[in-house]
Protein backbone atom coordinates (compact mmCIF):
# COMPACT_ATOMS: atom_id res chain seq x y z
CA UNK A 1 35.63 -19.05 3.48
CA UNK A 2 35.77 -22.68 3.07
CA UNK A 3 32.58 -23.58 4.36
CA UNK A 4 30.96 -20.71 2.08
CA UNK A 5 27.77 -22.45 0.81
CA UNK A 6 27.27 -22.37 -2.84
CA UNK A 7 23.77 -22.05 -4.12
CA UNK A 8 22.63 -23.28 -7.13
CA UNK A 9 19.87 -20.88 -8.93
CA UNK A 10 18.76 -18.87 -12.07
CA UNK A 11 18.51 -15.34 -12.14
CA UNK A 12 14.63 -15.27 -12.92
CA UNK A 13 13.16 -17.97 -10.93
CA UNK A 14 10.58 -16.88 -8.27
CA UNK A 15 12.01 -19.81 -5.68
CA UNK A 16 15.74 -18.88 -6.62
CA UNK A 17 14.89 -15.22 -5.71
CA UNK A 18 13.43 -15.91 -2.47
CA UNK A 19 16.66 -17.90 -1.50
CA UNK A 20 18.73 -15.39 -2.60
CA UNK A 21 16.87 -12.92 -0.60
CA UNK A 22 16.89 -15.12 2.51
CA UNK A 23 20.45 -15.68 2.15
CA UNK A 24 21.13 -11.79 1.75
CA UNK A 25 18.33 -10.54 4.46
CA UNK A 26 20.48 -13.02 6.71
CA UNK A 27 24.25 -12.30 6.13
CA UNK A 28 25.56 -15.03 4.39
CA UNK A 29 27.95 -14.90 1.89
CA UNK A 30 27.53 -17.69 -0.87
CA UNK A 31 29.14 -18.49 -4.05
CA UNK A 32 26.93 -18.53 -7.08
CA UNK A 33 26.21 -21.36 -9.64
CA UNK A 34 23.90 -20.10 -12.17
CA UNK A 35 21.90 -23.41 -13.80
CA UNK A 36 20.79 -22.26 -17.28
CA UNK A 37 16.98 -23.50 -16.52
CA UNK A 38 15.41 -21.55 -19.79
CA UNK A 39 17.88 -22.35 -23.06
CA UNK A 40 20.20 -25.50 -22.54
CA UNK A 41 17.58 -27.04 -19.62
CA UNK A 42 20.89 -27.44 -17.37
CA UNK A 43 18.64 -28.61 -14.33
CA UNK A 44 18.18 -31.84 -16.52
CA UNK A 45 21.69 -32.88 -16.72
CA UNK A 46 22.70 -35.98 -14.44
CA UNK A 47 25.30 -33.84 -12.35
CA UNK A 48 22.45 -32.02 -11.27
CA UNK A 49 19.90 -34.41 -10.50
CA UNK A 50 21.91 -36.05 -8.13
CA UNK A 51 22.10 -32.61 -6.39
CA UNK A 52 18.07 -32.10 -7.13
CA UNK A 53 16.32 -35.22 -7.61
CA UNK A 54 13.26 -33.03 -8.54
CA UNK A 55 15.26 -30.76 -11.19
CA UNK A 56 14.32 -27.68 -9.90
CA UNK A 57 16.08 -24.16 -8.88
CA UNK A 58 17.04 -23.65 -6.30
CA UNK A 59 19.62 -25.91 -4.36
CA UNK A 60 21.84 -24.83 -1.81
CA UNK A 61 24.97 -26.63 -0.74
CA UNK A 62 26.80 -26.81 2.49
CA UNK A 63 29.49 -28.74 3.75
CA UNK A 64 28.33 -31.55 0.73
CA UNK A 65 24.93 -31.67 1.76
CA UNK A 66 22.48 -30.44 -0.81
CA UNK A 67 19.40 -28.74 0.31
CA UNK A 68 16.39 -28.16 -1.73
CA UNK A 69 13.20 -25.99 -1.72
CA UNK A 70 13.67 -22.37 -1.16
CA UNK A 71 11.57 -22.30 2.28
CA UNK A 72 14.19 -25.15 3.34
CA UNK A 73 17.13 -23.03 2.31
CA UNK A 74 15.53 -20.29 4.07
CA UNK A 75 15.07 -22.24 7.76
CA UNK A 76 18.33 -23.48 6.87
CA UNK A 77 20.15 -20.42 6.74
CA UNK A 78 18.22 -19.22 9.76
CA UNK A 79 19.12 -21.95 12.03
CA UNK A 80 22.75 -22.41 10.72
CA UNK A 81 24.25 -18.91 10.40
CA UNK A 82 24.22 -15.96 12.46
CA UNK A 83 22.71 -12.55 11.64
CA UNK A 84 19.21 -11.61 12.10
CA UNK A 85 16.02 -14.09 12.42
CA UNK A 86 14.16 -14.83 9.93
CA UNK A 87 11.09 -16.60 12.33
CA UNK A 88 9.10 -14.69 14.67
CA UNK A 89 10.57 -15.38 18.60
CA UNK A 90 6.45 -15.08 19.43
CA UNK A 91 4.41 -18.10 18.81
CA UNK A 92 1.12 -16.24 17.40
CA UNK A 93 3.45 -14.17 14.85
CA UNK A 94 5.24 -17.15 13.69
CA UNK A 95 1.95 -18.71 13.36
CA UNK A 96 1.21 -15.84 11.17
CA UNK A 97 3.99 -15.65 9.35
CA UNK A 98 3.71 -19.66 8.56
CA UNK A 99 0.03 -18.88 7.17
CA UNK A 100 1.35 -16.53 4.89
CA UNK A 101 4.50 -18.28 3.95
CA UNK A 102 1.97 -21.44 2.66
CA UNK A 103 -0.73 -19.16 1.23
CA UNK A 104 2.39 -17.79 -1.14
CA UNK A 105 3.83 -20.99 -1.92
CA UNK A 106 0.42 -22.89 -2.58
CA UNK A 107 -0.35 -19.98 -5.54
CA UNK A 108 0.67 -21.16 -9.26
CA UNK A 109 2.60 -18.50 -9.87
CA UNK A 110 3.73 -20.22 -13.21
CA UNK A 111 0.49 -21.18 -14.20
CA UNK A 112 -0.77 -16.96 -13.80
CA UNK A 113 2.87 -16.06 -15.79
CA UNK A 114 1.84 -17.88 -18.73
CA UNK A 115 -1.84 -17.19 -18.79
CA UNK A 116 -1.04 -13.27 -19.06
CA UNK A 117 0.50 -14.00 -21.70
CA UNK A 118 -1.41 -12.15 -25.27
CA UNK A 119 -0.37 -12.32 -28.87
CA UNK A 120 2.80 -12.46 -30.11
CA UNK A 121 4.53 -13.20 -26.94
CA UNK A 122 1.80 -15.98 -26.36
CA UNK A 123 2.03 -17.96 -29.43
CA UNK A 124 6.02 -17.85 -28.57
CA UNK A 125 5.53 -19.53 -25.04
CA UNK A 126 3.65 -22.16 -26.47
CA UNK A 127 6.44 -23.13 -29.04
CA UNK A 128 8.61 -22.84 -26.05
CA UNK A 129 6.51 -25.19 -24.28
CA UNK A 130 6.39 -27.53 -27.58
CA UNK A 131 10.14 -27.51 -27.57
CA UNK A 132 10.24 -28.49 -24.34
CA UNK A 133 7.99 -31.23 -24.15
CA UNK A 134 10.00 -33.00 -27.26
CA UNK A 135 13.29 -32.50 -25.26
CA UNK A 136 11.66 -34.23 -22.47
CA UNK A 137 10.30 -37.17 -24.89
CA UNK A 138 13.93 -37.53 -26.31
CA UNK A 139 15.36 -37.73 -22.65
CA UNK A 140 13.13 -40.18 -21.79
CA UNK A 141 14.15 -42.25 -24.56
CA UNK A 142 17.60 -41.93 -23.89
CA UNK A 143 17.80 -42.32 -19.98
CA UNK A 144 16.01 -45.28 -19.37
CA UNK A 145 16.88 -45.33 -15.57
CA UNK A 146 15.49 -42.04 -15.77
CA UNK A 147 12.47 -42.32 -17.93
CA UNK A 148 9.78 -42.21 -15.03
CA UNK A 149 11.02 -38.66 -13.83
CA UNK A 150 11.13 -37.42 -17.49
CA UNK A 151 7.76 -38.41 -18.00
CA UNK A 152 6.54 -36.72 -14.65
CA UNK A 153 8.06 -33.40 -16.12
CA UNK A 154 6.51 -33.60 -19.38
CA UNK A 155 3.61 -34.45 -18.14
CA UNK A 156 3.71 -30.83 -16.17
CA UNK A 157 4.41 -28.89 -19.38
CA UNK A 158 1.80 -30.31 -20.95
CA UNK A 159 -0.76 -29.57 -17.97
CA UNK A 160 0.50 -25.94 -18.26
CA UNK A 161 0.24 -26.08 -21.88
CA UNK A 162 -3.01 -27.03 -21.42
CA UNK A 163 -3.76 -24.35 -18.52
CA UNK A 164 -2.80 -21.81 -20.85
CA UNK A 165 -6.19 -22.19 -23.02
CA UNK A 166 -8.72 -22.74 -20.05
CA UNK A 167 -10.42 -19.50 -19.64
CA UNK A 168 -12.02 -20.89 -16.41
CA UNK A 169 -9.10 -21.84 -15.07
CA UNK A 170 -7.12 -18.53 -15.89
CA UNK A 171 -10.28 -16.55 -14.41
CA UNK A 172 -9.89 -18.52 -11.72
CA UNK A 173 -6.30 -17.98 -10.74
CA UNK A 174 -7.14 -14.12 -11.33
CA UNK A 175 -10.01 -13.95 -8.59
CA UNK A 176 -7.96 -15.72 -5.96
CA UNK A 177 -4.78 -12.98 -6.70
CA UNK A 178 -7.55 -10.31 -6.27
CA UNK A 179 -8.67 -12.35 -2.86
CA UNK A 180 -4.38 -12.72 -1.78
CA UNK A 181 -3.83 -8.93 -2.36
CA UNK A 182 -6.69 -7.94 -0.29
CA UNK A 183 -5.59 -10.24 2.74
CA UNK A 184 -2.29 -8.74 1.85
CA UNK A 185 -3.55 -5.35 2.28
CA UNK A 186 -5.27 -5.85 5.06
CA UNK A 187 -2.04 -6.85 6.90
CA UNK A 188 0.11 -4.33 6.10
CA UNK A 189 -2.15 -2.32 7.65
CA UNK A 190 -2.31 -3.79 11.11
CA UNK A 191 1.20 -3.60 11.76
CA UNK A 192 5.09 -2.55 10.68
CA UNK A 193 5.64 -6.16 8.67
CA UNK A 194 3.26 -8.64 7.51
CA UNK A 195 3.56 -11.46 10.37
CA UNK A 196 4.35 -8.37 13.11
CA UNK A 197 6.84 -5.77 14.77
CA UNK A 198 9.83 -7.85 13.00
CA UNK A 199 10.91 -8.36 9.64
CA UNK A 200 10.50 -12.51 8.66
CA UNK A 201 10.14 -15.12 6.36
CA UNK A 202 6.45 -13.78 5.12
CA UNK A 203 8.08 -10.36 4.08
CA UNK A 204 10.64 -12.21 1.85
CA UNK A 205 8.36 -14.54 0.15
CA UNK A 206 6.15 -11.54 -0.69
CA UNK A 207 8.67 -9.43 -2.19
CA UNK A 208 9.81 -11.52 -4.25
CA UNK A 209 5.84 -12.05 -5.48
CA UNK A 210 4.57 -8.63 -5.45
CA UNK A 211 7.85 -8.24 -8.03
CA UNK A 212 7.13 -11.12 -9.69
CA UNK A 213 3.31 -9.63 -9.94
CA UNK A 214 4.88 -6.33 -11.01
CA UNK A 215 7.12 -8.51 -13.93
CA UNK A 216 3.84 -9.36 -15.32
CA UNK A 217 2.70 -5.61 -15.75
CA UNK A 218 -0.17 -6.13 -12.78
CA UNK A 219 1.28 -3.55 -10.22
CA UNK A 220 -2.21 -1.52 -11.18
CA UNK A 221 -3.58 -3.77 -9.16
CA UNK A 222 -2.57 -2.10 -5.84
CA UNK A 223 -1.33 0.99 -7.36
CA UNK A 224 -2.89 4.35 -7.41
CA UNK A 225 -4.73 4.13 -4.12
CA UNK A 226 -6.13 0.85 -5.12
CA UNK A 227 -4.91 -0.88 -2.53
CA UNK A 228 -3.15 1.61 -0.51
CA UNK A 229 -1.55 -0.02 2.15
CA UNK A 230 0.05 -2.89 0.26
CA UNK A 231 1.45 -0.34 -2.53
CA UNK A 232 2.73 1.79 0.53
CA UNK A 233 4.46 -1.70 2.21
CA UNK A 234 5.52 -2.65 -1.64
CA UNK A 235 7.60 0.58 -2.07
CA UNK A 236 9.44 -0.19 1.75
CA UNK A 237 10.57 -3.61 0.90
CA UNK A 238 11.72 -2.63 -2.75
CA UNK A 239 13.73 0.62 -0.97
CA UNK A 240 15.56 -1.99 1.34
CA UNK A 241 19.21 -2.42 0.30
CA UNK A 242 18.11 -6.50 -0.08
CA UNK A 243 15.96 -6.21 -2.90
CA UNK A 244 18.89 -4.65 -5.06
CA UNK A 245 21.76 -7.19 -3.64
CA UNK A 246 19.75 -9.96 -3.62
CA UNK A 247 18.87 -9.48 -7.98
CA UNK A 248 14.88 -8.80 -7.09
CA UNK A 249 13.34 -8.55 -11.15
CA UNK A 250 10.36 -6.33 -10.69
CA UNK A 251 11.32 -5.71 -14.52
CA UNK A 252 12.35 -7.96 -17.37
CA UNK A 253 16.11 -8.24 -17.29
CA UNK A 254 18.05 -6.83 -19.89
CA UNK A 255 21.09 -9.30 -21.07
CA UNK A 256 19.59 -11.85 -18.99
CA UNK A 257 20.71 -15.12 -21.87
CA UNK A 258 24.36 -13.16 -22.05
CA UNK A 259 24.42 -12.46 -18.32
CA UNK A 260 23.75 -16.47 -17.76
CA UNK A 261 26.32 -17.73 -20.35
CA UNK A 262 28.77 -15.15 -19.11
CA UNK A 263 28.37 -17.01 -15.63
CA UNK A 264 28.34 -20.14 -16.80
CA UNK A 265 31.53 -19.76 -19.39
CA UNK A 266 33.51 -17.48 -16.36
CA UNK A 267 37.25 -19.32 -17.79
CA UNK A 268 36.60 -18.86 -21.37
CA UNK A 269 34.95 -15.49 -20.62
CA UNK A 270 38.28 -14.29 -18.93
CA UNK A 271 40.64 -15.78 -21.69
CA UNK A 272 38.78 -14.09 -24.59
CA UNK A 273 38.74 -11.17 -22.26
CA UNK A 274 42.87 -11.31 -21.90
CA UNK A 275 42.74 -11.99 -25.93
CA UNK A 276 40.78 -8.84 -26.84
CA UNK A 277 43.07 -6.79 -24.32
CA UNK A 278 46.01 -8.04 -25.27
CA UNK A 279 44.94 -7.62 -29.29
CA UNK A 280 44.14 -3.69 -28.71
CA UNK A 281 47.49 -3.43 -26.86
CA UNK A 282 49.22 -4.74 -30.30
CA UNK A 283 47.41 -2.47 -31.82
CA UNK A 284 47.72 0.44 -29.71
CA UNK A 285 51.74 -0.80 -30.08
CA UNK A 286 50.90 -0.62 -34.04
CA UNK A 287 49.54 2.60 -34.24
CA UNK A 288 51.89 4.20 -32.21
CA UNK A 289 54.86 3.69 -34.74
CA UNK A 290 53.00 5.38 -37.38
CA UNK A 291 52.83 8.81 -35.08
């Protein structure tokens, strides 16, 4: 119980979910730190950043040592805690499995979230991103020990800003999905997981896409016979008791801005909690000298 690790995430993110799942698919039991990465920017904060130099979700922590990078946590948790392995014990499958691991992490997921994006829900990303970009200019002016990572970051939202309007670019990111599903197909075709006979690493980073995929309102694009074997290998990892524990969002989460505040308020939560019950019992008190 003491040395429980505590991991640092936010509900939504791809790389938090693919921790979490690692973390689940393996055994360990972790306590929860939600960092509010979409409203109040809570991976900016100093506290953090000396956990996260790169202010990003997620970050796990054991025994005071911080660990970044979701693939990290994941080798992590595999090396340090017992349960089932997450690596292939067969050279050539782990081989495999580390192809597929890279060819999932080296896709801009973030970059094909936002370019999706039509109308009314568009035009509201980009204010999002405006927003963003002018808290990063203010922090930079503030933090001058801090300004060159700052900078760095605004200069991302403004290259996905950008990204957002380049039709090339967009139809680009669409072909090589089309190109990733097919080698994904392909695979889950050859044998009973993606990197062989065993459950591993690959499986969990490609959940948590093919949900991610299926958040955007693209699951047509294996559905229906289209790509048979990857819908039938899609439906096996979402029916494993994981994708449920582990908070896998194949659909837009309901409450999700409640749900983090909720998490990140858990004292004053409880006391306005004990207020409300303790109000209705006065009440209930009240009421019941009138009958």
């Amino acid at each position: 119980m003491f040395n429980r690790p505590t991991l640092y995430h936010y509900p939504a993110s791809l790389s938090s979910q693919i921790a979490r799942l690692a973390l689940v698919e393996k055994g360990v039991r972790w306590k929860s730190r939600i960092v509010d990465v979409a409203r109040s920017h809570e991976n900016y904060k100093p506290w953090y950043l000396l956990l996260n130099s790169g202010g990003a979700v997620p970050t796990l922590v054991h025994k005071n040592v911080p660990l970044t990078d979701c693939i990290n946590i994941a080798l992590y948790a595999n090396n340090h805690f017992p349960g089932p392995a997450l690596y292939p014990a067969r050279a050539r499958e782990r081989e495999l499995m580390e192809q597929l691991v890279n060819l999932q992490q080296h896709y801009p997921v973030k970059e094909l979230s936002y370019g999706v994006l039509e109308g009314r829900a568009r035009r509201r990303a980009h204010a999002d991103l405006e927003r963003h970009k002018k808290m990063l200019e203010d922090l930079a002016k503030k933090n001058k020990e801090s300004e060159d990572f700052y900078v760095r970051k605004c200069e991302e939202v403004q290259r996905l800003s950008s990204r957002m309007e380049d039709q090339d670019y967009k139809q680009d990111i669409v072909n090589r999905l089309h190109e990733i599903l097919d080698v994904l197909d392909q695979a889950s075709s050859r044998q009973e997981w993606l990197a062989g006979p065993e459950y591993s690493l690959a499986d969990i980073v490609w959940t948590a896409f093919l949900a991610r995929i299926e958040f955007l309102g693209l699951a047509p694009l294996w559905e229906n016979g289209r790509r048979p074997n990857l819908e039938a290998y899609y439906e096996k990892v979402k029916a494993r008791k994981s994708f449920r524990k582990a908070r896998i969002y194949a659909r837009r989460p309901r409450w999700l801005a409640l749900r983090v505040f909720l998490a990140r308020h858990r004292t004053m939560t409880l006391i306005v909690l004990l207020l409300v019950v303790a109000a209705a019992a006065g009440a209930l008190a009240v009421l019941s000298g009138y009958l």
